[in-house]
Protein backbone atom coordinates (compact mmCIF):
# COMPACT_ATOMS: atom_id res chain seq x y z
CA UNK A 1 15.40 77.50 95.94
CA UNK A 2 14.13 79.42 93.01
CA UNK A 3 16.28 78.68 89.57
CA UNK A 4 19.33 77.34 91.62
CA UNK A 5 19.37 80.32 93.39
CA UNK A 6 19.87 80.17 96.99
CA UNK A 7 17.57 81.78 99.67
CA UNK A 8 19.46 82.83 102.73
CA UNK A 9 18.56 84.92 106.28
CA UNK A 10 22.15 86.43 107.30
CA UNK A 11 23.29 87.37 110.84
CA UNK A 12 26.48 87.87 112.63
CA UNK A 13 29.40 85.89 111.43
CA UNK A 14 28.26 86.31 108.33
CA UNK A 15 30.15 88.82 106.79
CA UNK A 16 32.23 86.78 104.48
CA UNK A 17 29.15 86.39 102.39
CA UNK A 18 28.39 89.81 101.40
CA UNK A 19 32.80 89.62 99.81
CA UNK A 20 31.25 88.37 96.64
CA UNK A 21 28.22 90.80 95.05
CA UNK A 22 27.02 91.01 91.60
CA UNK A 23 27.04 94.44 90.56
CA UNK A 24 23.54 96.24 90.97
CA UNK A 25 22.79 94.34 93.82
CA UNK A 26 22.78 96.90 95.91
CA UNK A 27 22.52 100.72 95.50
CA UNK A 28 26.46 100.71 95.52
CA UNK A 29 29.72 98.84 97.32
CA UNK A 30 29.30 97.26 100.30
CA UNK A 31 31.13 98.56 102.93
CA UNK A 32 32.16 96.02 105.19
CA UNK A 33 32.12 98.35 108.28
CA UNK A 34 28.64 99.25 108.09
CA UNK A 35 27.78 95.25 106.55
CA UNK A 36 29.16 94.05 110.00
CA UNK A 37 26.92 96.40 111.57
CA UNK A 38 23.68 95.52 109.85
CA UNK A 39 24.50 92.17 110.52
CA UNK A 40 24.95 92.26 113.80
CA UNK A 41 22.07 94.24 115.09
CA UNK A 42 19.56 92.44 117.07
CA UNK A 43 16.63 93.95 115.29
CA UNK A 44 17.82 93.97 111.17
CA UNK A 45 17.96 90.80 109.31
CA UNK A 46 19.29 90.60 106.28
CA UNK A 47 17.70 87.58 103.46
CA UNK A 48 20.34 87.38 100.32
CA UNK A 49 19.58 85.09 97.15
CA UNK A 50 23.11 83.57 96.42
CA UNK A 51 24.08 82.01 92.89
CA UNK A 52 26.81 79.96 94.32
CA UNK A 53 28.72 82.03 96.68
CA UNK A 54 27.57 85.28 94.69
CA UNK A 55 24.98 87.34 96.19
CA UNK A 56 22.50 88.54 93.67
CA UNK A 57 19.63 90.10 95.73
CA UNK A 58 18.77 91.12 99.21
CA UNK A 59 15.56 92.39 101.50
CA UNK A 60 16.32 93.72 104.49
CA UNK A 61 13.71 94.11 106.97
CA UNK A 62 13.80 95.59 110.61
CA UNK A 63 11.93 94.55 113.03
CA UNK A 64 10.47 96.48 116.54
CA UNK A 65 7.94 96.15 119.34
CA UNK A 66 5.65 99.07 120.84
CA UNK A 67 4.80 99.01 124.47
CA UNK A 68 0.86 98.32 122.91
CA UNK A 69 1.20 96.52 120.26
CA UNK A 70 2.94 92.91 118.82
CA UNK A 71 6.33 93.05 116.98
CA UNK A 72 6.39 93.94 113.23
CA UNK A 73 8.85 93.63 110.55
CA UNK A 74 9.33 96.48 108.49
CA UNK A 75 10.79 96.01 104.62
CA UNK A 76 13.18 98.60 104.12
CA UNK A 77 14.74 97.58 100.94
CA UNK A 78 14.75 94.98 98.39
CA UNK A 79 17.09 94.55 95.56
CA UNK A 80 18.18 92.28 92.47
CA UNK A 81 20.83 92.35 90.40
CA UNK A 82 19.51 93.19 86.67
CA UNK A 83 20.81 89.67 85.02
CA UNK A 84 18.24 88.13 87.90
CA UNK A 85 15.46 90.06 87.69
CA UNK A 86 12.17 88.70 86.58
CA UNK A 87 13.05 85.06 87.58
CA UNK A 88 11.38 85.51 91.17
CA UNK A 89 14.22 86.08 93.31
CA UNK A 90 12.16 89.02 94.66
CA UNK A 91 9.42 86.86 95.24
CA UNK A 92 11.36 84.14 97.07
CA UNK A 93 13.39 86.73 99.30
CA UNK A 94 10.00 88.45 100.01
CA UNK A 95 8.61 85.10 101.25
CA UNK A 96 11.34 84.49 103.17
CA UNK A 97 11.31 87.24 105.14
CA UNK A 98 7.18 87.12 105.83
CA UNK A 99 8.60 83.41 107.01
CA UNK A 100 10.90 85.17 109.25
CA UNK A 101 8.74 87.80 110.50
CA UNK A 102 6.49 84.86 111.77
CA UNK A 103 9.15 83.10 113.84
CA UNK A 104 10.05 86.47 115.03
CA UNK A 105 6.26 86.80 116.19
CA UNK A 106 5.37 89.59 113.57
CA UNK A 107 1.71 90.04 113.30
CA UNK A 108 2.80 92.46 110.17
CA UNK A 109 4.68 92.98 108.20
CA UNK A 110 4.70 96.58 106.50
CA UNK A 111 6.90 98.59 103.79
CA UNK A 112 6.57 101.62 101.71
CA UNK A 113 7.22 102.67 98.15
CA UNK A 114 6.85 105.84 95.80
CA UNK A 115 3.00 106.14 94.18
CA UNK A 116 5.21 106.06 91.11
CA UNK A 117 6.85 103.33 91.37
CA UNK A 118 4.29 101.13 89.30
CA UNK A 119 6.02 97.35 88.71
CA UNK A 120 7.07 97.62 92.57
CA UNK A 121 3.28 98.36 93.08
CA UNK A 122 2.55 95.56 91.21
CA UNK A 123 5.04 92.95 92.51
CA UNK A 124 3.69 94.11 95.94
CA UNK A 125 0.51 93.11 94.86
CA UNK A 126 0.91 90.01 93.12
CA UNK A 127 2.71 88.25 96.40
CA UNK A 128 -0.24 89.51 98.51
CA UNK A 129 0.36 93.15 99.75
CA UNK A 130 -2.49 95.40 100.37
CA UNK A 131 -1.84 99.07 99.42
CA UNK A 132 -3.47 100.69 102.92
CA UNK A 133 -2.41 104.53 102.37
CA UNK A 134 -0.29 107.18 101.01
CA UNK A 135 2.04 108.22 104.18
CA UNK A 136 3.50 111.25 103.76
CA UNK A 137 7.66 111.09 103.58
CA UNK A 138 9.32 113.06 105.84
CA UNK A 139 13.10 112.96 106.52
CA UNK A 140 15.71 115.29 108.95
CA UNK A 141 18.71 115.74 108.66
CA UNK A 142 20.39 115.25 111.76
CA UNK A 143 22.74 118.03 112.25
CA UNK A 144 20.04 120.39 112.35
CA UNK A 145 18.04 122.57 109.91
């Protein structure tokens, strides 16, 4: 528990959770449809920091096996509400996912962010990530070109 706030790892069932979000939380509403869906896939797992019942940040991290190598957990996304930033909620939902990748059997745990983006850079860095390389982005769209 970081400053009262609450450190949780979601699955199914637990919808009813993500009814009460502080704004900025995440990038907009949640949509319950695609919430439920999230939550209920096998491989996505979902850590929230609740004040109370009110969720007030999230990292959600996927993880996947190769037919060579061990399971990792990729970090797809983590977010705070402004009113809780800088009071290491970040921190504490990044360690509880690293905590989760290792019951999971992650050997790593990976993530990527914009060369840009300096005070993610640096929060990266002060938990204990190593900056490896500069992938290059590439996205489709999946109608076509």
């Amino acid at each position: 528990m970081v400053d009262g706030i609450e450190i949780r790892i979601l699955g199914p069932g637990d919808l009813g959770v993500l009814a009460d979000v502080e704004p900025g939380t995440f990038d907009g509403p949640v949509a319950p449809r695609w919430a439920e869906a999230a939550l209920d896939a096998p491989g996505q797992h979902l850590a929230v920091a609740l004040d109370g019942t009110r969720v007030v940040g999230f990292a959600m991290g996927i993880h996947y096996a190769e037919p060579d190598k061990a399971p990792v957990l990729y970090v797809d996304e983590v977010g705070t509400a402004d009113a809780y930033r800088r009071r290491g909620v970040a921190t504490a939902l990044m360690r509880a996912l690293l905590d989760h990748a290792r019951t999971l059997g992650c050997t790593r745990v990976w993530l990527m962010t914009e060369d840009e983006n300096e005070p993610a850079r640096a929060f990266y860095a002060a938990i204990g990530g190593v900056e490896e390389q500069r992938p290059v982005y590439i996205t489709f769209d999946p109608d076509g070109p």
